[in-house]
PDB file of N, CA and C in Angstrom:
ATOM      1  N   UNK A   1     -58.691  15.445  29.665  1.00  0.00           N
ATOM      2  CA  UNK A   1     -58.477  16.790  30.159  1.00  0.00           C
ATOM      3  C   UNK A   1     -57.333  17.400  29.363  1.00  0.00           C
ATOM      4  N   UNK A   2     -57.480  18.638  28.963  1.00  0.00           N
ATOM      5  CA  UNK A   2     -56.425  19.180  27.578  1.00  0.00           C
ATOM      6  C   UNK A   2     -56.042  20.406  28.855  1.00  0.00           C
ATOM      7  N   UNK A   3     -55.362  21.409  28.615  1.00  0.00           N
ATOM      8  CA  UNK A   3     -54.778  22.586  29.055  1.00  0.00           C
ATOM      9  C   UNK A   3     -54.765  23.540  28.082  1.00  0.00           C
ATOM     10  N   UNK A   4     -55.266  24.540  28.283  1.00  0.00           N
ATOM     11  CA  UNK A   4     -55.755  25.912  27.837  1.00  0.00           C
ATOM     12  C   UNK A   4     -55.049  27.266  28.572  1.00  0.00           C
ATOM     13  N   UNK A   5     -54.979  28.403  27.720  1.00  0.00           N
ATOM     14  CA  UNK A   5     -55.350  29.625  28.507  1.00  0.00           C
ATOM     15  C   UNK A   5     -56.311  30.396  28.099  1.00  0.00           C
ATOM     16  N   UNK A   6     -56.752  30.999  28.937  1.00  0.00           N
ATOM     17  CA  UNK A   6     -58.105  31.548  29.417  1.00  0.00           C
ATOM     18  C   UNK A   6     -58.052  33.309  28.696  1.00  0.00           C
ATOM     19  N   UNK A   7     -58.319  33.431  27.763  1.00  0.00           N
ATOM     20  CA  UNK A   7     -58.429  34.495  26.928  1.00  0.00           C
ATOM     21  C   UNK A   7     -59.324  35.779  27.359  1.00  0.00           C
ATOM     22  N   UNK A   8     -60.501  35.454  27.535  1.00  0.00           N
ATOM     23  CA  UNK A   8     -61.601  36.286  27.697  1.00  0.00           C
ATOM     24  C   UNK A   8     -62.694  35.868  28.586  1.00  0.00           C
ATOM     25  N   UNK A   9     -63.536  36.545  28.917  1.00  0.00           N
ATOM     26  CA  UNK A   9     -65.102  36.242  29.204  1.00  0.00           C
ATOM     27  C   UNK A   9     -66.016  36.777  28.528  1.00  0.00           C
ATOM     28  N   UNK A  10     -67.248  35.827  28.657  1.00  0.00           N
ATOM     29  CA  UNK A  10     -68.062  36.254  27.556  1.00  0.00           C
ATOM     30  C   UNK A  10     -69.884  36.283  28.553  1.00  0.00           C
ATOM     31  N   UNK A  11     -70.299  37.410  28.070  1.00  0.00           N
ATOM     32  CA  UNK A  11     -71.490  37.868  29.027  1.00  0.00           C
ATOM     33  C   UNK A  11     -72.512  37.816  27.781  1.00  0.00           C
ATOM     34  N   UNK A  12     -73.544  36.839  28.030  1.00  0.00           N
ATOM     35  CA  UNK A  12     -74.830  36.140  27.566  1.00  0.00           C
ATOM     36  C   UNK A  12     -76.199  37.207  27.266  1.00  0.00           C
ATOM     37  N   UNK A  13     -76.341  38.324  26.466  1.00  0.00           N
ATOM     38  CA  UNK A  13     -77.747  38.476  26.952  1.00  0.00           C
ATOM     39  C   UNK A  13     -78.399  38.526  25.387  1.00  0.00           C
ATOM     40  N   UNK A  14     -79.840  38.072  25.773  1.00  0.00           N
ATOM     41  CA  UNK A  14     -80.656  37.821  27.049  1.00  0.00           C
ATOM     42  C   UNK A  14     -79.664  36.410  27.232  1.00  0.00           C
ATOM     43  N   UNK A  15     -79.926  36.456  28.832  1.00  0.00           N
ATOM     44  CA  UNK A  15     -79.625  35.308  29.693  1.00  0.00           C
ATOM     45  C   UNK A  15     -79.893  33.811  29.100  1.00  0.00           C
ATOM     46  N   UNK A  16     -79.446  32.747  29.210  1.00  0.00           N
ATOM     47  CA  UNK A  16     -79.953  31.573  29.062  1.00  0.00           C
ATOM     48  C   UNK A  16     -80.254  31.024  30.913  1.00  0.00           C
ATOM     49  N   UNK A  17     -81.098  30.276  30.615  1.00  0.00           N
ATOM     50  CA  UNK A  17     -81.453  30.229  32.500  1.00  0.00           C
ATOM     51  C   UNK A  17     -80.329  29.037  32.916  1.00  0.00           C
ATOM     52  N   UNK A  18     -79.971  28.152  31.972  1.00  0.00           N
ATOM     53  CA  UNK A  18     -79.233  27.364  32.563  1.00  0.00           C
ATOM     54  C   UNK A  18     -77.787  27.602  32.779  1.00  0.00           C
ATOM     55  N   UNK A  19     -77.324  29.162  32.332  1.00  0.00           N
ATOM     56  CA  UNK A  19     -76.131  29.844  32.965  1.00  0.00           C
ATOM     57  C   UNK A  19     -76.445  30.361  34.002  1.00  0.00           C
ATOM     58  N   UNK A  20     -77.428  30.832  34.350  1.00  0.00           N
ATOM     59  CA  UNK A  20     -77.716  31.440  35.358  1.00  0.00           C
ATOM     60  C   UNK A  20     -76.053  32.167  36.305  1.00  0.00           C
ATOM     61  N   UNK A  21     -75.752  33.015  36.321  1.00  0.00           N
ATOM     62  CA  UNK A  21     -74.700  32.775  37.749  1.00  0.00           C
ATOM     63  C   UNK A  21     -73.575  32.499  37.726  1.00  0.00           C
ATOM     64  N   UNK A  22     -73.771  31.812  35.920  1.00  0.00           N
ATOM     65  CA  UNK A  22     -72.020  31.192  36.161  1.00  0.00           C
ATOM     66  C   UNK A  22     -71.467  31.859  34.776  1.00  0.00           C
ATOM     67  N   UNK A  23     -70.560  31.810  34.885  1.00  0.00           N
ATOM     68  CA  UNK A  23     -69.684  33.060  33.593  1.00  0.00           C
ATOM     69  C   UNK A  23     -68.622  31.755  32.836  1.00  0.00           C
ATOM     70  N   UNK A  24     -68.866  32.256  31.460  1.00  0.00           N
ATOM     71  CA  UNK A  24     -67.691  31.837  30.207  1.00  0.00           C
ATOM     72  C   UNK A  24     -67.064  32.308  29.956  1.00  0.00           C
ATOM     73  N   UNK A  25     -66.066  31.411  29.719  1.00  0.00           N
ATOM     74  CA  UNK A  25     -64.808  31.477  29.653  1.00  0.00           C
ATOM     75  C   UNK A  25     -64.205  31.418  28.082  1.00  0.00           C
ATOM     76  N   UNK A  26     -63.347  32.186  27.590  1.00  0.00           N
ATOM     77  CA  UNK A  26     -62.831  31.625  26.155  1.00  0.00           C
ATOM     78  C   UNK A  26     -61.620  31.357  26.491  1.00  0.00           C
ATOM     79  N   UNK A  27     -61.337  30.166  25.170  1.00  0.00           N
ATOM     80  CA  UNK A  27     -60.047  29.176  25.865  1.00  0.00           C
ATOM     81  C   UNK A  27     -59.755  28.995  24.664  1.00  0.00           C
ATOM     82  N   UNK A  28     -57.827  29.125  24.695  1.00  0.00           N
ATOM     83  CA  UNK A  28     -57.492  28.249  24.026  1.00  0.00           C
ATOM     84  C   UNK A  28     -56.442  27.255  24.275  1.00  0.00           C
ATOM     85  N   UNK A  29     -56.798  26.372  23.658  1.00  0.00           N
ATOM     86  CA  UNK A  29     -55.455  25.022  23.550  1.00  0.00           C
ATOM     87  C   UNK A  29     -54.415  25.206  23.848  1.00  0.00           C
ATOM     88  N   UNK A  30     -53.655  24.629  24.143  1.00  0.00           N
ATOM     89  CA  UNK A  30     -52.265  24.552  24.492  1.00  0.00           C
ATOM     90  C   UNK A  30     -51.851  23.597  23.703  1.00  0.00           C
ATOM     91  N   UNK A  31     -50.593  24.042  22.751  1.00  0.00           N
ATOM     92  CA  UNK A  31     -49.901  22.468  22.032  1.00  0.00           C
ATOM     93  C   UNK A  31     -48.825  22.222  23.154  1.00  0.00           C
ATOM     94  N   UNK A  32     -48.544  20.832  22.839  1.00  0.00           N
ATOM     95  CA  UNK A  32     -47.319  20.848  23.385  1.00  0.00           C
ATOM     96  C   UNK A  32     -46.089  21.669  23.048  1.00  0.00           C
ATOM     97  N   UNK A  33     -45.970  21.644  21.373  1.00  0.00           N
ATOM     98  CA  UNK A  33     -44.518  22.685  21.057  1.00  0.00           C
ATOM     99  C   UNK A  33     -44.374  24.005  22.362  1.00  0.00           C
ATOM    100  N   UNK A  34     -46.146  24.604  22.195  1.00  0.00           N
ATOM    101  CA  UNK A  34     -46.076  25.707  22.875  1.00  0.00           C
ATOM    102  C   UNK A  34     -45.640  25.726  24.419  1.00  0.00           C
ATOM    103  N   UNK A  35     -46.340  24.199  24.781  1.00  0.00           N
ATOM    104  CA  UNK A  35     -46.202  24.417  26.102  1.00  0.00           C
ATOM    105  C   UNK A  35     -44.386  23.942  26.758  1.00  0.00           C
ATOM    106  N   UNK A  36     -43.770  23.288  25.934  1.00  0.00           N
ATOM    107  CA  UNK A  36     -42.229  22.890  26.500  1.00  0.00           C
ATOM    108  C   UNK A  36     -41.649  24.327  26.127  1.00  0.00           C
ATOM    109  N   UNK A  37     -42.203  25.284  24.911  1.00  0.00           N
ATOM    110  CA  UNK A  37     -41.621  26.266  24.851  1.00  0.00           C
ATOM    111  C   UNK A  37     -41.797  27.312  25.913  1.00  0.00           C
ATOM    112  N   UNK A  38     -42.689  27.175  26.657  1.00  0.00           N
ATOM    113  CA  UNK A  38     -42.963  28.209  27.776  1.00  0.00           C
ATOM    114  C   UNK A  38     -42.775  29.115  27.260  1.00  0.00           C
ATOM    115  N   UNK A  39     -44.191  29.510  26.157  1.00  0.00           N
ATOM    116  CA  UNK A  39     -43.868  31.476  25.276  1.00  0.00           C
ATOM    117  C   UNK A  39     -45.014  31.669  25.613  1.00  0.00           C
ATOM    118  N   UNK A  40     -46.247  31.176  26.201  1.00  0.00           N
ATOM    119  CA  UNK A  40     -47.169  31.970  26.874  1.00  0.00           C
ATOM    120  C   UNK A  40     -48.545  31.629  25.533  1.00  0.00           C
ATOM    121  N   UNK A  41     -48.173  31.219  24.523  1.00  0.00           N
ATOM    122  CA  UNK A  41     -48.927  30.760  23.285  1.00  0.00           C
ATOM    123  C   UNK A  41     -49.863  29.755  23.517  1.00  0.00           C
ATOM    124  N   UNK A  42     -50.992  29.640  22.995  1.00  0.00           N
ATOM    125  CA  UNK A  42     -51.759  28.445  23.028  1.00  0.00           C
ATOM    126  C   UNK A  42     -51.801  27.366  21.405  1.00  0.00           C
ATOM    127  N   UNK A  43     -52.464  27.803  20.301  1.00  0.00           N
ATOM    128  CA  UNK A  43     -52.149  27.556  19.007  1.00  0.00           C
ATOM    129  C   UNK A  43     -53.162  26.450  19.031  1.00  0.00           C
ATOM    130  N   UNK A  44     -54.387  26.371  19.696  1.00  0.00           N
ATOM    131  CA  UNK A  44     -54.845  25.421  19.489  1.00  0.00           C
ATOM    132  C   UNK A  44     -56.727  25.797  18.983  1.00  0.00           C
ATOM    133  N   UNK A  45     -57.829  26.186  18.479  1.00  0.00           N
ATOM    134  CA  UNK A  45     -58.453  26.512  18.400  1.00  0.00           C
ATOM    135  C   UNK A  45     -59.489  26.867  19.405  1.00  0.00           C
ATOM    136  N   UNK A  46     -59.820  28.109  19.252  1.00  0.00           N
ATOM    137  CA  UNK A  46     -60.275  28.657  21.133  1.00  0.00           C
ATOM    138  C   UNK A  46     -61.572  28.004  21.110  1.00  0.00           C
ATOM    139  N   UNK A  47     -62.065  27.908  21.814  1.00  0.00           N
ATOM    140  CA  UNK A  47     -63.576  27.259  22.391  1.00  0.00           C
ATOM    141  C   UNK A  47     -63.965  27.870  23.508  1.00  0.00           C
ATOM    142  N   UNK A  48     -65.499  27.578  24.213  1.00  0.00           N
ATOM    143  CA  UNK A  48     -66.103  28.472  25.181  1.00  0.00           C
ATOM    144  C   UNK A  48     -66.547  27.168  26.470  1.00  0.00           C
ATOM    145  N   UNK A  49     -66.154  27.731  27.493  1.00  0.00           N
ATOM    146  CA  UNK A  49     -66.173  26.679  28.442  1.00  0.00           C
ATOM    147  C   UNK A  49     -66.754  27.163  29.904  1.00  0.00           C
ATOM    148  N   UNK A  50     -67.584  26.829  30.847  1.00  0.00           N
ATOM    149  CA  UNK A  50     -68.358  27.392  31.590  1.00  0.00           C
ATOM    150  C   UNK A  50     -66.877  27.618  32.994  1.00  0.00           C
ATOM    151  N   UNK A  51     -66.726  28.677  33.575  1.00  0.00           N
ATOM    152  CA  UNK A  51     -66.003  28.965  34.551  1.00  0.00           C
ATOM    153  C   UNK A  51     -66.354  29.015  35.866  1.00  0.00           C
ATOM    154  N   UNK A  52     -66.008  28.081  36.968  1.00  0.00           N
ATOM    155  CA  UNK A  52     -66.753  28.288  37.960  1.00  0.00           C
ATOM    156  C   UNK A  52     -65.282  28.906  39.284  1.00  0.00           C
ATOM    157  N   UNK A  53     -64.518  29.029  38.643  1.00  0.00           N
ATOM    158  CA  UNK A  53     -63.240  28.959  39.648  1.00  0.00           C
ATOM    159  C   UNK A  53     -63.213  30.603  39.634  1.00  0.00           C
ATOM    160  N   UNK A  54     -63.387  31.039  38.934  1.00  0.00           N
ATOM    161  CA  UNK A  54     -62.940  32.676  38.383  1.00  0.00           C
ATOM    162  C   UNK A  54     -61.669  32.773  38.517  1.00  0.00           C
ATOM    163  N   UNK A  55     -61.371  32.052  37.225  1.00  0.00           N
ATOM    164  CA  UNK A  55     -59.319  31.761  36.436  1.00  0.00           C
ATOM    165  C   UNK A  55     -59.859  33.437  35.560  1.00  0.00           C
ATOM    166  N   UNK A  56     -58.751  34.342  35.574  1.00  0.00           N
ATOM    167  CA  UNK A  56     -58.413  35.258  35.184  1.00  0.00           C
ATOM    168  C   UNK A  56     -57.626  34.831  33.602  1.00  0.00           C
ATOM    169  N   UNK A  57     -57.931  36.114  32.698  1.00  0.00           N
ATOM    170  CA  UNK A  57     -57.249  36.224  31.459  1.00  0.00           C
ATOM    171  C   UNK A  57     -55.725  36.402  31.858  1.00  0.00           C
ATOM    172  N   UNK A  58     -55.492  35.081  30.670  1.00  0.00           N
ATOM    173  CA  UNK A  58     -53.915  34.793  30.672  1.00  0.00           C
ATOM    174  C   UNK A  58     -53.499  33.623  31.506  1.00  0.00           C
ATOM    175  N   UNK A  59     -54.406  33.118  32.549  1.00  0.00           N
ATOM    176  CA  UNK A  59     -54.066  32.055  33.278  1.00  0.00           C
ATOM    177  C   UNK A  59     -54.017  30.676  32.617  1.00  0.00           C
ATOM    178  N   UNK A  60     -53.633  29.886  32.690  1.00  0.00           N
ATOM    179  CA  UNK A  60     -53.701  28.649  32.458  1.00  0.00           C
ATOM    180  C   UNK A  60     -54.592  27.761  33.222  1.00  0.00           C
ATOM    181  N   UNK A  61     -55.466  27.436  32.614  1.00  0.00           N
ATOM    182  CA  UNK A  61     -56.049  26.366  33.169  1.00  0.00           C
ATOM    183  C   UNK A  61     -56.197  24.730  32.363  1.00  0.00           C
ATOM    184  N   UNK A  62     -56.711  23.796  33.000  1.00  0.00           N
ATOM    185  CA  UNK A  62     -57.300  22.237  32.519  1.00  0.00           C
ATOM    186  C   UNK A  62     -58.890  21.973  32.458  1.00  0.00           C
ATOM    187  N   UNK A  63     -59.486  21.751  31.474  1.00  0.00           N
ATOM    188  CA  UNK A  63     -60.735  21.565  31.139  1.00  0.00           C
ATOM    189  C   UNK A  63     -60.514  20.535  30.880  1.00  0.00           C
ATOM    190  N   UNK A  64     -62.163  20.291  30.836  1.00  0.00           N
ATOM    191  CA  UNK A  64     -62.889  18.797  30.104  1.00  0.00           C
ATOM    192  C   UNK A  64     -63.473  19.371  29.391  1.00  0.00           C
ATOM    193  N   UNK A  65     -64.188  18.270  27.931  1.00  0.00           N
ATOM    194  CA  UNK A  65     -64.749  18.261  26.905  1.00  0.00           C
ATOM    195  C   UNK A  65     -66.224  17.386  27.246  1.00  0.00           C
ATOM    196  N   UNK A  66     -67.126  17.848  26.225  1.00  0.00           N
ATOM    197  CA  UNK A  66     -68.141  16.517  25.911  1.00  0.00           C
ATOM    198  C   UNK A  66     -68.837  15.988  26.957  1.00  0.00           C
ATOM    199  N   UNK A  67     -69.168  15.108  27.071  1.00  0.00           N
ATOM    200  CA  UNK A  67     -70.429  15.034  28.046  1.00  0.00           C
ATOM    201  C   UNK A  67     -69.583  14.852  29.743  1.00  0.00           C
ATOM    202  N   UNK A  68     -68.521  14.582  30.091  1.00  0.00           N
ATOM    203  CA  UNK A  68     -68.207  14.919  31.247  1.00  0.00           C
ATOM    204  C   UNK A  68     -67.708  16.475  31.339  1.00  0.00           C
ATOM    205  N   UNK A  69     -68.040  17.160  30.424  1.00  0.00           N
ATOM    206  CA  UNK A  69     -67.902  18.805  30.898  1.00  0.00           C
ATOM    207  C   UNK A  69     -69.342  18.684  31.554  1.00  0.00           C
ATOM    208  N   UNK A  70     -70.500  18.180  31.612  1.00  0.00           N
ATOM    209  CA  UNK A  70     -71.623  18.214  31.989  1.00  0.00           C
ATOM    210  C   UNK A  70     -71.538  17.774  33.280  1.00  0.00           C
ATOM    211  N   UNK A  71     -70.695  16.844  33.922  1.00  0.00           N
ATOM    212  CA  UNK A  71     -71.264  15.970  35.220  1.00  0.00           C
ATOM    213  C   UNK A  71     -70.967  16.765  36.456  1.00  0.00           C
ATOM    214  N   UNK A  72     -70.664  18.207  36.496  1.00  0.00           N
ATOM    215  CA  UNK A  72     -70.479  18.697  38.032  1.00  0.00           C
ATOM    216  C   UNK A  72     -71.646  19.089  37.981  1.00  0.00           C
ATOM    217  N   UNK A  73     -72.875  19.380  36.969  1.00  0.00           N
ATOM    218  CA  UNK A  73     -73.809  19.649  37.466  1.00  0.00           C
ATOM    219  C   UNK A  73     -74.979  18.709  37.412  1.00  0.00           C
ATOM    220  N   UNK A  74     -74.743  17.003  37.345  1.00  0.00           N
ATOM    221  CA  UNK A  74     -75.283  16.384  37.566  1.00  0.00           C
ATOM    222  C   UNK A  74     -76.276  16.643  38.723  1.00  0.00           C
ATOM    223  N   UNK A  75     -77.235  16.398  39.004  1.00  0.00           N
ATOM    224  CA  UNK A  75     -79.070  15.832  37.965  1.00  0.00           C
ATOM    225  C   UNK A  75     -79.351  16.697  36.941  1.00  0.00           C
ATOM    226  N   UNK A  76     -79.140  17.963  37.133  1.00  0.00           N
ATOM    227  CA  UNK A  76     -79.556  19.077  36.038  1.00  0.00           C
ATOM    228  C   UNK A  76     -78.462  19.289  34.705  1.00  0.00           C
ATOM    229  N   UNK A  77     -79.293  19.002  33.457  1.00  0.00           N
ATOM    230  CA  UNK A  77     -78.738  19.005  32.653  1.00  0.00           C
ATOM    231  C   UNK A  77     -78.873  20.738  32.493  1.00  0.00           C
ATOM    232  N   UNK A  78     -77.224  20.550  31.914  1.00  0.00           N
ATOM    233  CA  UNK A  78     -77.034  21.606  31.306  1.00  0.00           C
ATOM    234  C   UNK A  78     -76.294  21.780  30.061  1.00  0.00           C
ATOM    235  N   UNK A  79     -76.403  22.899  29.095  1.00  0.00           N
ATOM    236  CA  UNK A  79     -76.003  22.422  28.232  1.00  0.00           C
ATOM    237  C   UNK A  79     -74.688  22.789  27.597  1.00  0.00           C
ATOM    238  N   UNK A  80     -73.740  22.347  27.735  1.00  0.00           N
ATOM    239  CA  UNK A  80     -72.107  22.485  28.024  1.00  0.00           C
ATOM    240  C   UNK A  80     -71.315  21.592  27.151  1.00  0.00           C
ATOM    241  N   UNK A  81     -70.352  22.348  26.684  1.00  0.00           N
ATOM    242  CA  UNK A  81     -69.324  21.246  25.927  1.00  0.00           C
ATOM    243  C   UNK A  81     -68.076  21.404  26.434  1.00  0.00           C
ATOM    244  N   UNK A  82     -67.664  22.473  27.224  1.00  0.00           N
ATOM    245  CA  UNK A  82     -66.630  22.372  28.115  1.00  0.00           C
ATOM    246  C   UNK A  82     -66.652  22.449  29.269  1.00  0.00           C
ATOM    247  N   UNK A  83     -66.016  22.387  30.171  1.00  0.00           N
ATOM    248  CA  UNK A  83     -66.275  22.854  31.644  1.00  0.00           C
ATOM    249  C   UNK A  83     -64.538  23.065  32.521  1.00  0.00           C
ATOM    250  N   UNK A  84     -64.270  24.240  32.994  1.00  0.00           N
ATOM    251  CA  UNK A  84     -62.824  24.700  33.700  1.00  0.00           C
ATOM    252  C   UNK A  84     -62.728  23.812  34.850  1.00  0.00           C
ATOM    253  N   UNK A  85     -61.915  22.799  34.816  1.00  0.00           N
ATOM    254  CA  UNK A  85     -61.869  21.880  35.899  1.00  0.00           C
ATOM    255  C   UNK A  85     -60.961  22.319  37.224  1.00  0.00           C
ATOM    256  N   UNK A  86     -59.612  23.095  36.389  1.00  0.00           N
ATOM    257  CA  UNK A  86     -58.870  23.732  37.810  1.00  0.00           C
ATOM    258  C   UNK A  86     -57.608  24.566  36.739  1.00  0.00           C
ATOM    259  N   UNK A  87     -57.517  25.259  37.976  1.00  0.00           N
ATOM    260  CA  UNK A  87     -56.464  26.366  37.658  1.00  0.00           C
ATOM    261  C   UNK A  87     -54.874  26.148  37.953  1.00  0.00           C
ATOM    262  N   UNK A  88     -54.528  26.260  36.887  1.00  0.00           N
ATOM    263  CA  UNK A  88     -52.823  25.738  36.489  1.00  0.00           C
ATOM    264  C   UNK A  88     -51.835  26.507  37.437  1.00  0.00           C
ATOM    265  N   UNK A  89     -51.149  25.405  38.987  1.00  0.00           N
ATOM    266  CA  UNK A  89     -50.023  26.458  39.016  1.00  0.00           C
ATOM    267  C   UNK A  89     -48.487  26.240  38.092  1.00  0.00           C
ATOM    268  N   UNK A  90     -48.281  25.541  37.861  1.00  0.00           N
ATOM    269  CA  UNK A  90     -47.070  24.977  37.523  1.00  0.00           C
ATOM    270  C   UNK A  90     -47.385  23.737  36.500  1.00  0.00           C
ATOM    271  N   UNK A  91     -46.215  23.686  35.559  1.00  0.00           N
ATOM    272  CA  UNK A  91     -45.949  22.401  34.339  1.00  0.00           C
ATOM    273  C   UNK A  91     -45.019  21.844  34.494  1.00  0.00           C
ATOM    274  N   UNK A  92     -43.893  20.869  34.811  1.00  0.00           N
ATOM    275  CA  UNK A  92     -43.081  20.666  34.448  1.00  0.00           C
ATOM    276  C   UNK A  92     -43.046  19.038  33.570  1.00  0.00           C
ATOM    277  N   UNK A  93     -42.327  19.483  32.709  1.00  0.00           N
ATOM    278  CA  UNK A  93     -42.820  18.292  31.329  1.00  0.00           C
ATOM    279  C   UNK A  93     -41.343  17.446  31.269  1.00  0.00           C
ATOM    280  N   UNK A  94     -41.184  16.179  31.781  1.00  0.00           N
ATOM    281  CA  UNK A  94     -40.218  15.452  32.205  1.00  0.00           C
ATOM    282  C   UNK A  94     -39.585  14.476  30.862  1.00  0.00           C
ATOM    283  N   UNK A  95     -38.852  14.373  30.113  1.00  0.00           N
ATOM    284  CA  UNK A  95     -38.616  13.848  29.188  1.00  0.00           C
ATOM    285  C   UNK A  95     -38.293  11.995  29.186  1.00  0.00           C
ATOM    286  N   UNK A  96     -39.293  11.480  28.261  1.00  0.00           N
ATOM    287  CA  UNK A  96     -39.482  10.151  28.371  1.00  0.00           C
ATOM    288  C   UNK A  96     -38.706   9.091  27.462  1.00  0.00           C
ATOM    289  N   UNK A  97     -37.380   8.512  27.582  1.00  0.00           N
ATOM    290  CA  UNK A  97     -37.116   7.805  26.744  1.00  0.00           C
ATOM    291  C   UNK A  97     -37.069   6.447  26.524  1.00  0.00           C
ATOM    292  N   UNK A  98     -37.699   5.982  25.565  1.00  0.00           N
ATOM    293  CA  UNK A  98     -38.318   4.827  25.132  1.00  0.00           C
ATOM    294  C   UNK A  98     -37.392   3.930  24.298  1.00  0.00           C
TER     295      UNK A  98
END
């Protein structure tokens, strides 16, 4: 699961049937530089990810990739390479020394 913010939405036509209902999302990455910097930046290459929460532009959210972006809609395949798992309230990034 990576962390993103949520850039845009993107409206399909003609329709694909296996969106049916549910709206995309454009996302991008979050690095870490960006994210201890708390500047609101992502810097990571945007990608398109199916939204079922309705996370608003500018929010932060956590996705999955790859074939578990697929499993909330297990039996029915669909065909997905990301999927918005939940909506970001808070980060705090605790420093680890080794």
């Amino acid at each position: 699961m990576r962390l993103g913010i949520v850039r845009g939405h993107i409206t399909l036509t003609p329709a694909v049937e296996s969106f049916n209902s549910r709206t995309l999302a454009i996302l991008e990455p979050v690095t870490m530089e960006n994210l201890r910097a708390k500047n609101g930046q992502g810097g990571g290459k945007a990608l398109i990810a199916i939204d079922e929460l309705g996370a608003a532009t500018g929010q932060m959210v956590a996705f999955t990739e790859g074939r578990e972006a697929s499993n909330p809609f297990y039996p029915t395949p669909v065909p997905v390479d990301a999927y918005l798992a939940l909506i970001v309230d808070s980060v705090d990034i605790v420093q680890q020394i080794f």
